[in-house]
C-alpha atoms as a PDB file:
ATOM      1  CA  UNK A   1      21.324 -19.356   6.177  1.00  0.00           C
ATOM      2  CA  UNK A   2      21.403 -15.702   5.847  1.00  0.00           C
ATOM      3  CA  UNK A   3      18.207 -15.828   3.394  1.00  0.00           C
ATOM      4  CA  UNK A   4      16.919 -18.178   5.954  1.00  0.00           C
ATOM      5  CA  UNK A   5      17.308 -15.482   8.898  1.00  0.00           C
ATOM      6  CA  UNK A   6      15.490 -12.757   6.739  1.00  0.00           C
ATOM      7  CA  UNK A   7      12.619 -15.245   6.056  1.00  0.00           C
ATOM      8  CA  UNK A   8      12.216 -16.261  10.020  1.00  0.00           C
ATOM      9  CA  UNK A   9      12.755 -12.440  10.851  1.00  0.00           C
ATOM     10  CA  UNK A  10      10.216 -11.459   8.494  1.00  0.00           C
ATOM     11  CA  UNK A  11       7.424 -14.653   9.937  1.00  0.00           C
ATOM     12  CA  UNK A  12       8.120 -13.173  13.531  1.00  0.00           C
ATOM     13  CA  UNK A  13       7.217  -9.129  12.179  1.00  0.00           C
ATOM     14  CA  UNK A  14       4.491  -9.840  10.366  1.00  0.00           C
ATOM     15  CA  UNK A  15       2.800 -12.739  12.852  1.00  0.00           C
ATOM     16  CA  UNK A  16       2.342  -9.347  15.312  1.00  0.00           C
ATOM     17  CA  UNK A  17       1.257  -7.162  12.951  1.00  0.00           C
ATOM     18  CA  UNK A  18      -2.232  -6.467  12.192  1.00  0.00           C
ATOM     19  CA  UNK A  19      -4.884  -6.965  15.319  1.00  0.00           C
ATOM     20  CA  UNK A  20      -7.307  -4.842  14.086  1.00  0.00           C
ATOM     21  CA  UNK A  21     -10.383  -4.005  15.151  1.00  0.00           C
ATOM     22  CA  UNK A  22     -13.537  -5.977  14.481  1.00  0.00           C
ATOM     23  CA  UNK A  23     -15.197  -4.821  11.592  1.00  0.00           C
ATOM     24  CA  UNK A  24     -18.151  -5.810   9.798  1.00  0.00           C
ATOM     25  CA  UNK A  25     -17.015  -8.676   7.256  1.00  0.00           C
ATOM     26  CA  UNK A  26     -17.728  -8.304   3.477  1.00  0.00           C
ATOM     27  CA  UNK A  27     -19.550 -11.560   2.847  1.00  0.00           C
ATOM     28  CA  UNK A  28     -19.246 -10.141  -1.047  1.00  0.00           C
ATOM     29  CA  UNK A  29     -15.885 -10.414  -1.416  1.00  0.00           C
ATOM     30  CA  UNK A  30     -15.521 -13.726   0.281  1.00  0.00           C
ATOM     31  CA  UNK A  31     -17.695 -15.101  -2.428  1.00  0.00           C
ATOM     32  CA  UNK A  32     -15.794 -13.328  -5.184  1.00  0.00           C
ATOM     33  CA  UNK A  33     -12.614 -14.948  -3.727  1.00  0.00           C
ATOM     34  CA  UNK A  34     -14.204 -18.137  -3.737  1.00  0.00           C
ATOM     35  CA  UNK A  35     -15.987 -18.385  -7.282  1.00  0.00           C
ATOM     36  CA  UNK A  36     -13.251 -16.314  -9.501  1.00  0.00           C
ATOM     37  CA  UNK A  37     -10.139 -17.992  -7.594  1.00  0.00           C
ATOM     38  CA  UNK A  38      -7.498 -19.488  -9.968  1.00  0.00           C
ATOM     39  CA  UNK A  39      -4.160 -21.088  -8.885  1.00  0.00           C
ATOM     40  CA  UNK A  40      -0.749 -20.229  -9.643  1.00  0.00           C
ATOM     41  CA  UNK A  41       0.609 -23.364 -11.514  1.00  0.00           C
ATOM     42  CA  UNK A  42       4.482 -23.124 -10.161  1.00  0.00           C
ATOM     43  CA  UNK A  43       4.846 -27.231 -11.333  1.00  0.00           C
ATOM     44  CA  UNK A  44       4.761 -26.106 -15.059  1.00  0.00           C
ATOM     45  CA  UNK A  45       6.046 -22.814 -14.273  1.00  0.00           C
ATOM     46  CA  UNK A  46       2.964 -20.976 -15.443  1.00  0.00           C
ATOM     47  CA  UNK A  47       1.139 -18.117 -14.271  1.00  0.00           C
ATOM     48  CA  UNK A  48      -3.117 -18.688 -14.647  1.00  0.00           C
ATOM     49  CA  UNK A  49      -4.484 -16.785 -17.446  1.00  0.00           C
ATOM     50  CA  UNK A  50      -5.963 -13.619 -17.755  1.00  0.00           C
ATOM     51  CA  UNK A  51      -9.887 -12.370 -16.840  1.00  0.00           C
ATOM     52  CA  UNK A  52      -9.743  -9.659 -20.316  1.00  0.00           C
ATOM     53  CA  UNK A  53     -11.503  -6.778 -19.632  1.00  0.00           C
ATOM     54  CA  UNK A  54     -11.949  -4.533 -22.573  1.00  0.00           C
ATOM     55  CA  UNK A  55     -11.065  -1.285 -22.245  1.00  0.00           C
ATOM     56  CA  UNK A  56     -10.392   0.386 -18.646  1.00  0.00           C
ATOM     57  CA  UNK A  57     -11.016  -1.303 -15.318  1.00  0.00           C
ATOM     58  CA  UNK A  58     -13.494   0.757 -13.054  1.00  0.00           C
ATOM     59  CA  UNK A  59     -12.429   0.532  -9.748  1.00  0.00           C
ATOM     60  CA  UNK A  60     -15.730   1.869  -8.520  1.00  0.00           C
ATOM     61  CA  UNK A  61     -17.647  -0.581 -10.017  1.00  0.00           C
ATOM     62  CA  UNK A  62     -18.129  -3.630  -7.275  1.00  0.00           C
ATOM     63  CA  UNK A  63     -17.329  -6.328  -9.474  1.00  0.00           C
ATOM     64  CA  UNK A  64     -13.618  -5.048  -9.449  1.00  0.00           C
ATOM     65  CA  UNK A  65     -13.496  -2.750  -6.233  1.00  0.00           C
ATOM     66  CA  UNK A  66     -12.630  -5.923  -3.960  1.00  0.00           C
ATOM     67  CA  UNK A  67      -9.161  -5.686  -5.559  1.00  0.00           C
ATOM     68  CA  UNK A  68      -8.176  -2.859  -3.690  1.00  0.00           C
ATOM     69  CA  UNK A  69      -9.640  -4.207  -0.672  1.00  0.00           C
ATOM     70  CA  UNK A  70      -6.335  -5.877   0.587  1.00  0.00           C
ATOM     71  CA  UNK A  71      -7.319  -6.192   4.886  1.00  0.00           C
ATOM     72  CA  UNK A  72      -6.488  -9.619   5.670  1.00  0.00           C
ATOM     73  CA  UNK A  73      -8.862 -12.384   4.124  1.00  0.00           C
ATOM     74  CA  UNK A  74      -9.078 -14.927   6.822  1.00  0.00           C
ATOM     75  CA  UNK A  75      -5.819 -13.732   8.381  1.00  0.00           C
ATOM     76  CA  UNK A  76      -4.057 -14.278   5.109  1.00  0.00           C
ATOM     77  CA  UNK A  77      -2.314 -11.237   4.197  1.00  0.00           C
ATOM     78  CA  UNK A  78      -3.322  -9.885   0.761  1.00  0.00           C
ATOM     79  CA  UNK A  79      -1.034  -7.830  -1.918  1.00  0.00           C
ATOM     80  CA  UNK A  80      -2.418  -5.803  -4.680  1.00  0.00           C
ATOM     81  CA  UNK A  81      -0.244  -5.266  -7.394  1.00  0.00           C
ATOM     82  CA  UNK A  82      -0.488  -3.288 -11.048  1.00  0.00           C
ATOM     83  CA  UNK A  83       1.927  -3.182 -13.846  1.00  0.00           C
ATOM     84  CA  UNK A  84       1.558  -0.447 -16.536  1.00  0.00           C
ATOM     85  CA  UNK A  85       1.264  -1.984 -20.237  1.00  0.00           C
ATOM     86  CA  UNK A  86       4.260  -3.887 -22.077  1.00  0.00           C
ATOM     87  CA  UNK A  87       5.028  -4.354 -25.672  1.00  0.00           C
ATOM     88  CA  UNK A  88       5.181  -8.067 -24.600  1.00  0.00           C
ATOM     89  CA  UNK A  89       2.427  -8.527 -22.551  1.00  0.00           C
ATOM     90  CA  UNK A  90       3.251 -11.699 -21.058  1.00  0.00           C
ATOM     91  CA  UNK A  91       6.035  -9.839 -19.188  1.00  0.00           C
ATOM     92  CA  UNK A  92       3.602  -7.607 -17.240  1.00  0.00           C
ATOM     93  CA  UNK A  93       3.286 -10.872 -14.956  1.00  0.00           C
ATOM     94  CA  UNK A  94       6.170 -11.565 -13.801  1.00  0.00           C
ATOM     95  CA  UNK A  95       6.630  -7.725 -12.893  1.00  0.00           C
ATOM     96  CA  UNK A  96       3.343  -7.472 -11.164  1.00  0.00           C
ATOM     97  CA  UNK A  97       4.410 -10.437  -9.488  1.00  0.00           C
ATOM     98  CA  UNK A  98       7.564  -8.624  -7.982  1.00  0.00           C
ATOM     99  CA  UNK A  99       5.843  -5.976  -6.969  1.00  0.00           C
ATOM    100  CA  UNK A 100       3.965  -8.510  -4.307  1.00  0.00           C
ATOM    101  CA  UNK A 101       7.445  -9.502  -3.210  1.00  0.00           C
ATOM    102  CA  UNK A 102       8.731  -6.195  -3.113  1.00  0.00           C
ATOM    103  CA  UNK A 103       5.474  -4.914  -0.852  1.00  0.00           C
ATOM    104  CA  UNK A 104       6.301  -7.901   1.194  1.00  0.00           C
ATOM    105  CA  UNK A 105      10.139  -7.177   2.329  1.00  0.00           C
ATOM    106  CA  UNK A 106       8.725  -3.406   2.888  1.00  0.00           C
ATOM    107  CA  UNK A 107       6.805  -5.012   4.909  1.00  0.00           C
ATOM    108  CA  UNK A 108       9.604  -6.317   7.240  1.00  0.00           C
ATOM    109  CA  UNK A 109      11.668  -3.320   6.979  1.00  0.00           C
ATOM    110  CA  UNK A 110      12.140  -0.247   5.217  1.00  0.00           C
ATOM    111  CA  UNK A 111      14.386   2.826   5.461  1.00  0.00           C
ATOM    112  CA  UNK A 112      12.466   5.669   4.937  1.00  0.00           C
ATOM    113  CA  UNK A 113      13.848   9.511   4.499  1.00  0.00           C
ATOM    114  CA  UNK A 114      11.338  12.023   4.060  1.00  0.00           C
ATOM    115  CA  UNK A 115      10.990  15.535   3.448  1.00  0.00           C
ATOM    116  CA  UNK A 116       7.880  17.633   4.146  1.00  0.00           C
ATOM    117  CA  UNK A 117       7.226  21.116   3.177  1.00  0.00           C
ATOM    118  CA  UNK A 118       5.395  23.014   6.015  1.00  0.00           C
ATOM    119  CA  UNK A 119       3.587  25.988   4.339  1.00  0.00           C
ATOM    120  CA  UNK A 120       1.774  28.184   6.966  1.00  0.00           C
ATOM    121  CA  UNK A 121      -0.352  31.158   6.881  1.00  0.00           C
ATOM    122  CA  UNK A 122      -2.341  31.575  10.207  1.00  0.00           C
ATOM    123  CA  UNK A 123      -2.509  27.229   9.703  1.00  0.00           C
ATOM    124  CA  UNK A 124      -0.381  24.200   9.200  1.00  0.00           C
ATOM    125  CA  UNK A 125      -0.481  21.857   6.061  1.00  0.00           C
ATOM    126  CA  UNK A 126       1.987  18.984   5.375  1.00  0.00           C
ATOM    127  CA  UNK A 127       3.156  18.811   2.372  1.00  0.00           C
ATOM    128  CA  UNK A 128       5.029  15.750   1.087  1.00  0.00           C
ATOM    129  CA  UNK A 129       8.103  17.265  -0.990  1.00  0.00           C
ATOM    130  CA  UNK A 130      10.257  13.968  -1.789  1.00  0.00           C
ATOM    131  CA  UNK A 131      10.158  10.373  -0.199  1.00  0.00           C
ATOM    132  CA  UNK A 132      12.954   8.034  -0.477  1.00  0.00           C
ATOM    133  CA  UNK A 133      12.183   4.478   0.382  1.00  0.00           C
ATOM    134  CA  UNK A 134      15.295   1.322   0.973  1.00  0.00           C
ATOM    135  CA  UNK A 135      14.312  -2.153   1.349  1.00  0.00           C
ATOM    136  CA  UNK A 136      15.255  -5.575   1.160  1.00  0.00           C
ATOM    137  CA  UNK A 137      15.412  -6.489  -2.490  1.00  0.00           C
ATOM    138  CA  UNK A 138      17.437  -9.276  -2.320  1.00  0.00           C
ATOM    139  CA  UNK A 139      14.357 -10.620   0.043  1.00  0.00           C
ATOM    140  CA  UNK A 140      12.094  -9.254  -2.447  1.00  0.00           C
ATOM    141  CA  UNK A 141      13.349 -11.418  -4.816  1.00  0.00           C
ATOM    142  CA  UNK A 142      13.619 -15.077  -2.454  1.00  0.00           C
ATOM    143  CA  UNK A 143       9.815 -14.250  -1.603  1.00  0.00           C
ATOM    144  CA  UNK A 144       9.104 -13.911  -5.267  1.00  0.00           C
ATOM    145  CA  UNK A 145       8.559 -18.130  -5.230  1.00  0.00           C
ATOM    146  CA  UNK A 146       5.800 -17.711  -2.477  1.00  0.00           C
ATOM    147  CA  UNK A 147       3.378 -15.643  -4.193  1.00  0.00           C
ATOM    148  CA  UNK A 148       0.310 -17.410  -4.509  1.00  0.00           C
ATOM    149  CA  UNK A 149      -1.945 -15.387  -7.289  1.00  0.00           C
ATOM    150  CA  UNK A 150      -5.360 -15.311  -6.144  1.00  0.00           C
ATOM    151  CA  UNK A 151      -6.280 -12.569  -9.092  1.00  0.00           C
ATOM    152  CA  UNK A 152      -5.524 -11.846 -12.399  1.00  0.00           C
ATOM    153  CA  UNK A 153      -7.147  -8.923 -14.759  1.00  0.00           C
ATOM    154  CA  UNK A 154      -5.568  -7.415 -17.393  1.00  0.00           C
ATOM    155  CA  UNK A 155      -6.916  -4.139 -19.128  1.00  0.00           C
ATOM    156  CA  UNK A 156      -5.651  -1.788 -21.947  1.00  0.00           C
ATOM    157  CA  UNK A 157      -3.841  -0.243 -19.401  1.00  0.00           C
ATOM    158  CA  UNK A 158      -1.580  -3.294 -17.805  1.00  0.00           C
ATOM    159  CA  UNK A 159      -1.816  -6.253 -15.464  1.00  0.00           C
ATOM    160  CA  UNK A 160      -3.319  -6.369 -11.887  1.00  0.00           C
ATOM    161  CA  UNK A 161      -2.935  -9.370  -9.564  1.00  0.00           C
ATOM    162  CA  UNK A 162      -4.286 -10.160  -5.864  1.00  0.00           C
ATOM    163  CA  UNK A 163      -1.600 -12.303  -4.251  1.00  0.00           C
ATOM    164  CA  UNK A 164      -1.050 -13.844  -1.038  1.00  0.00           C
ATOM    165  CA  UNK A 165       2.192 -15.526   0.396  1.00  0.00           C
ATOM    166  CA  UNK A 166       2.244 -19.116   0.524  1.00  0.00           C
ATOM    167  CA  UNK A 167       2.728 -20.395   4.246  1.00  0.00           C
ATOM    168  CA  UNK A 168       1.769 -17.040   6.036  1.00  0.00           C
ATOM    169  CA  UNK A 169      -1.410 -17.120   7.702  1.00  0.00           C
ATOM    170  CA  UNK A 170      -2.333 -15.354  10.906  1.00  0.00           C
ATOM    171  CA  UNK A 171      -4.538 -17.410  13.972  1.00  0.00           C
ATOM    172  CA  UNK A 172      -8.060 -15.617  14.351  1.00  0.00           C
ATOM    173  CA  UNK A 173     -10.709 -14.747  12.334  1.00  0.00           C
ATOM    174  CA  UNK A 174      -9.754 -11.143  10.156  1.00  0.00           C
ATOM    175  CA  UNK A 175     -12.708  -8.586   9.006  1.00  0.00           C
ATOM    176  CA  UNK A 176     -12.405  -5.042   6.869  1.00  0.00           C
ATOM    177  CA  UNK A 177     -11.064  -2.748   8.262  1.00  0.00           C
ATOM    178  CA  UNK A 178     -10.596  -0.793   4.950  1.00  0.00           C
ATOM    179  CA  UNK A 179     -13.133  -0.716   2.103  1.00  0.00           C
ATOM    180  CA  UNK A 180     -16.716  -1.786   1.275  1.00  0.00           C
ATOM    181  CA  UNK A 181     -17.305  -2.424  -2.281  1.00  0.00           C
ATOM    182  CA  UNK A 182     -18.603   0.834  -2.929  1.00  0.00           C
ATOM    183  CA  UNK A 183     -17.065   4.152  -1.784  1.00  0.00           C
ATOM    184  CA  UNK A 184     -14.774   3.424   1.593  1.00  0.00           C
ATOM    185  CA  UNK A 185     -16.131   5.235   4.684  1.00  0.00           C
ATOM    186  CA  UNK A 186     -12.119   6.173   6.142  1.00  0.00           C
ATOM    187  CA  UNK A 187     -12.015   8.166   3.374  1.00  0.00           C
ATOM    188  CA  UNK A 188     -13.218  10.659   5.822  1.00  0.00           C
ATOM    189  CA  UNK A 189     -13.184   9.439   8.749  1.00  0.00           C
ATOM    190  CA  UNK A 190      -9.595   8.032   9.534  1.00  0.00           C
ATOM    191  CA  UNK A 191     -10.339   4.600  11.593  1.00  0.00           C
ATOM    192  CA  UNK A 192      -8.676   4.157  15.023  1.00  0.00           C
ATOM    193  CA  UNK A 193      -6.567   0.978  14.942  1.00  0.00           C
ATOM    194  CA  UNK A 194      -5.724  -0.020  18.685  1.00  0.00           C
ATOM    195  CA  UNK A 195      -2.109  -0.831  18.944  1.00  0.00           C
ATOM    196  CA  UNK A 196      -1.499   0.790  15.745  1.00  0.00           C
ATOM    197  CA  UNK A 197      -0.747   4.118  13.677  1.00  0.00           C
ATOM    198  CA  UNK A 198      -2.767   5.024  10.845  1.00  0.00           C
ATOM    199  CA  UNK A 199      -2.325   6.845   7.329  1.00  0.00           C
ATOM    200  CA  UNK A 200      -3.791   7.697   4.911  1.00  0.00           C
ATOM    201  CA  UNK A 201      -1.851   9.237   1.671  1.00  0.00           C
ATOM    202  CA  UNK A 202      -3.859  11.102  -0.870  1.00  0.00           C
ATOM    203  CA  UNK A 203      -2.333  12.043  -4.044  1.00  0.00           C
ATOM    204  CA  UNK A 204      -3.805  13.790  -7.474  1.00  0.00           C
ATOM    205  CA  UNK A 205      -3.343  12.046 -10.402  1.00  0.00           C
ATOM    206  CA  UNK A 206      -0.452  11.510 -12.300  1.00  0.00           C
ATOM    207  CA  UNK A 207       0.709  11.162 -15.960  1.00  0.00           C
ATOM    208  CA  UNK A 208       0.611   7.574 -15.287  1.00  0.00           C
ATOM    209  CA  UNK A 209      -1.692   5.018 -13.190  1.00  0.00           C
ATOM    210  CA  UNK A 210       1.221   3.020 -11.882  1.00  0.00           C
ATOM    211  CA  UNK A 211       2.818   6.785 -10.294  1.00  0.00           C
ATOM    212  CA  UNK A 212      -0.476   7.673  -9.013  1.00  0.00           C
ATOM    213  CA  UNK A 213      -0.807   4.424  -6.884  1.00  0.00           C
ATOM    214  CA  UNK A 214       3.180   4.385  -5.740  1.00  0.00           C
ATOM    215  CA  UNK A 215       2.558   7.989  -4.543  1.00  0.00           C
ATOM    216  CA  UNK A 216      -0.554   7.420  -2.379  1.00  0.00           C
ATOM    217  CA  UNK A 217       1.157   4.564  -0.721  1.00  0.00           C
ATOM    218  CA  UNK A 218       4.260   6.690  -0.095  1.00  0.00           C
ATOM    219  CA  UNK A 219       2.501   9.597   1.093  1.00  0.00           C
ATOM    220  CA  UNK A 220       0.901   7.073   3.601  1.00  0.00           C
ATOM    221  CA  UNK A 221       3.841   5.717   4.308  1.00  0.00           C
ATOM    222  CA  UNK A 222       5.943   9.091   4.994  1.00  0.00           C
ATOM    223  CA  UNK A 223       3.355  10.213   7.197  1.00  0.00           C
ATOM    224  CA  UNK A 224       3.514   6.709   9.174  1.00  0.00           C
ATOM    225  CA  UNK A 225       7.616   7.971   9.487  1.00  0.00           C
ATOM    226  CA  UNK A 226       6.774  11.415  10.703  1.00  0.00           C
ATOM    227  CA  UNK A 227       4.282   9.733  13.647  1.00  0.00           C
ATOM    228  CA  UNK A 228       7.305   7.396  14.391  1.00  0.00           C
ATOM    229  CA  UNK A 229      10.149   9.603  13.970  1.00  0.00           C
ATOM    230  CA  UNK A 230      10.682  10.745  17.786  1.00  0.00           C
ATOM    231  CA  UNK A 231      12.103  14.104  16.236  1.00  0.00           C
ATOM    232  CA  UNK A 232      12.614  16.186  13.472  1.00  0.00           C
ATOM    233  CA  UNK A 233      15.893  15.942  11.955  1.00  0.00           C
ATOM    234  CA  UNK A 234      16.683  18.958  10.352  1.00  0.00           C
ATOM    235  CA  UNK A 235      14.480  21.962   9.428  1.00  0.00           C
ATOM    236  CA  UNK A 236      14.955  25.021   7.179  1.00  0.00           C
ATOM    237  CA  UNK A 237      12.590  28.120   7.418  1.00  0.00           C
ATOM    238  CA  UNK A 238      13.437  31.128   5.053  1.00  0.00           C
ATOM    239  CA  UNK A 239      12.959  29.861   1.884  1.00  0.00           C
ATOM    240  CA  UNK A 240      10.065  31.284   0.974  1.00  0.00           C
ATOM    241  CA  UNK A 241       8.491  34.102   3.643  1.00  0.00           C
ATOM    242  CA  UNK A 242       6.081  36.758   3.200  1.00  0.00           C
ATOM    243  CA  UNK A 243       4.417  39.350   6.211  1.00  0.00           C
ATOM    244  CA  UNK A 244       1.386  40.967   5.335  1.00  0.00           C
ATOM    245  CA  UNK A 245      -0.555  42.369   7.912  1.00  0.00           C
ATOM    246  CA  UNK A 246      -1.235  39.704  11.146  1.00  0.00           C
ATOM    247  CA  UNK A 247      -1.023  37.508   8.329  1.00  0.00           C
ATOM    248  CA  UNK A 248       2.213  35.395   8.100  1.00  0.00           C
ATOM    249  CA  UNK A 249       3.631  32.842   5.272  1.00  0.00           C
ATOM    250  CA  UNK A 250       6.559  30.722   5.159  1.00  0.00           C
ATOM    251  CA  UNK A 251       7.784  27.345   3.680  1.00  0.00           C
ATOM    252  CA  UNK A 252       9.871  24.926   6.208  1.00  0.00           C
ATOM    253  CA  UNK A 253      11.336  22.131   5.402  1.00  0.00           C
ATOM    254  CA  UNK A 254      11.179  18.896   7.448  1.00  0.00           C
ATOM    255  CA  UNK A 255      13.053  16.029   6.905  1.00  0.00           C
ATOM    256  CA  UNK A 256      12.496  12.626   8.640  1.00  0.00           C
ATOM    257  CA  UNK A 257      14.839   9.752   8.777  1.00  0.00           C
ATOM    258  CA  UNK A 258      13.536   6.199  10.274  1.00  0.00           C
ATOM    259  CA  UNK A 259      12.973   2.537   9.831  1.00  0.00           C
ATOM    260  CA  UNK A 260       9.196   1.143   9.463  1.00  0.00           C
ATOM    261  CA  UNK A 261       8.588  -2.113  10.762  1.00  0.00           C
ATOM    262  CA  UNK A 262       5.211  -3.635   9.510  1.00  0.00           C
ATOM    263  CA  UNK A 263       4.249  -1.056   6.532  1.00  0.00           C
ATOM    264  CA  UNK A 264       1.112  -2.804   5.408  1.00  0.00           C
ATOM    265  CA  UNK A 265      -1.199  -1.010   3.143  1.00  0.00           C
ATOM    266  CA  UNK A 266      -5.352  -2.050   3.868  1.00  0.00           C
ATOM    267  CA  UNK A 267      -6.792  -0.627   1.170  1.00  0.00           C
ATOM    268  CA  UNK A 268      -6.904   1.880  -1.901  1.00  0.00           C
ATOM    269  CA  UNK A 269      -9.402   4.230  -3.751  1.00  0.00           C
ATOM    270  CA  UNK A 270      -9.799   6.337  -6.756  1.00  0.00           C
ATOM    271  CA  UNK A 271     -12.178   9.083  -6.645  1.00  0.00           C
ATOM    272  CA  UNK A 272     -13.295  12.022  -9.091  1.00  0.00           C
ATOM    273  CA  UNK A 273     -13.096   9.776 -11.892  1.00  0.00           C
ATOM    274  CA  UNK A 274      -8.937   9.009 -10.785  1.00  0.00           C
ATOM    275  CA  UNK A 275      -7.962  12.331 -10.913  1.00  0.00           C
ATOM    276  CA  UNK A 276      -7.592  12.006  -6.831  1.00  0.00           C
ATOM    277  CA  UNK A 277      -5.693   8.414  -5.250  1.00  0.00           C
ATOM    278  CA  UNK A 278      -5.823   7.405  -1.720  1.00  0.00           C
ATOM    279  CA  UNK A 279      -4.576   4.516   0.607  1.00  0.00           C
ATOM    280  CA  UNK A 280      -5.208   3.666   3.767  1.00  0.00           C
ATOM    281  CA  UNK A 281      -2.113   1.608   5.783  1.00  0.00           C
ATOM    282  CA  UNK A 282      -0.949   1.307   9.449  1.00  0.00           C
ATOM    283  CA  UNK A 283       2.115   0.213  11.139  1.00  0.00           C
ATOM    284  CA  UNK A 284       2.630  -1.457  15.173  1.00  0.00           C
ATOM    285  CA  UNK A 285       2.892   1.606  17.635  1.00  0.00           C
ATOM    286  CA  UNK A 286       5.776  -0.269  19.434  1.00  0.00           C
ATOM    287  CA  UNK A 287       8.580   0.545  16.469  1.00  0.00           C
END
């Protein structure tokens, strides 16, 4: 009963989440969907095989771009998921997998505790310091069964899947809000989402792909937890100060505690040849 009650609480979140604004739809990617869809075989236990792409997927490149394109596909919600290269490769899968069902109970509820570094001189810039991030996992894993893979690619550099959850639609029709299949236009402009907050987290690249995309996504989400956090809970200034002049420098420390209800990410993008990550995701106002 009690998985039950996280299932039905999760249905009722996610039913209200995600009115966006009418966009125009990417007739593209519908037909991508349609020709290169394979089905998750969950009778034998199997997960469908494979596109191989030699070498390094280019995310720029349209015929793989509509991955990262995850705004609702017919008011299905979508999940894109990578898992860094295995000795076994058959395990990447399953993990990538998990990852669906882990973006999913985020997407219900997740503790988030935050801490910004404010550096000033004459201006502001937020700077994300450290992000911690609680969810669900034992709802994770019962929502692991109702991943329906709509993609699979694998690479030299892991596993990527496009999932959806079995059983969760949304009335309506659903367009893009997020990404064309070239070069996304909120990477500078941030879109205005009525009845919703917006983020976008940019990150520079890490040692490894699977970092660069968790950071993005936190950043986004940690600056969805500072819009929703109704104050600041603690904040330290003298750590680092300087005077020079009219000038003025100093590093504060923010830190934000608060729950996100309906953390969904729209889209992603790599630019400068992935040496810079972004995503774009929103969250209800009402919290």
């Amino acid at each position: 009963m009690k998985v039950l009650s996280k299932i039905i609480a999760l249905l009722l979140i996610i039913t209200g989440v995600l009115a966006f604004i009418a966009c125009t739809s990417i007739s593209a990617k519908a037909e991508v969907l349609q020709t290169q869809k394979t089905e998750n075989s969950k009778d034998t236990g199997k997960y469908p095989d494979p596109v191989i792409v030699d070498g390094v997927i280019n995310f720029t490149d349209p015929i793989y771009s509509f991955l990262l394109d995850t705004s609702p596909d017919s008011g299905t919600l979508l999940f894109f998921s990578f898992v860094p290269r295995r000795e076994y490769r058959e395990d990447e899968i399953k993990l990538a997998v998990f990852e669906s069902s882990r973006q999913a109970a985020m997407l219900s509820s997740s503790k988030v505790n935050a801490k910004f570094a404010v550096k000033s001189n004459n201006r502001d810039l937020g700077v994300l310091e450290s992000i911690e991030v609680q969810y669900d996992r034992g709802m994770a894993e019962d929502l692991i069964s109702k991943v329906k893979i709509i993609q699979h690619f694998r690479d030299n550099d892991g596993t990527y899947i496009l999932s959806e959850l079995e059983g969760i639609t949304f009335q309506g029709n659903f367009s893009s809000a997020a990404s064309k299949r070239t070069e996304p236009d909120w990477l500078y402009i941030v879109p205005v989402i009525q009845g919703y907050l917006v983020s976008i987290g940019t990150v520079q690249r890490s040692r490894y792909k699977i970092d660069s995309i968790r950071k993005a996504d936190e950043q986004a989400l940690a600056n969805l937890a500072k819009q929703v956090s109704v104050e600041v809970k603690a904040k330290r200034a003298d750590l680092e100060s300087e005077a020079s002049g009219s000038a003025f420098s100093e590093t504060n420390y923010e830190v934000t505690s608060t729950y996100i209800r309906g953390f969904y990410v729209l889209g992603r993008w790599s630019t400068d040849n992935g040496s810079t990550y972004h995503t774009l995701a929103v969250c209800p106002e009402n919290q």
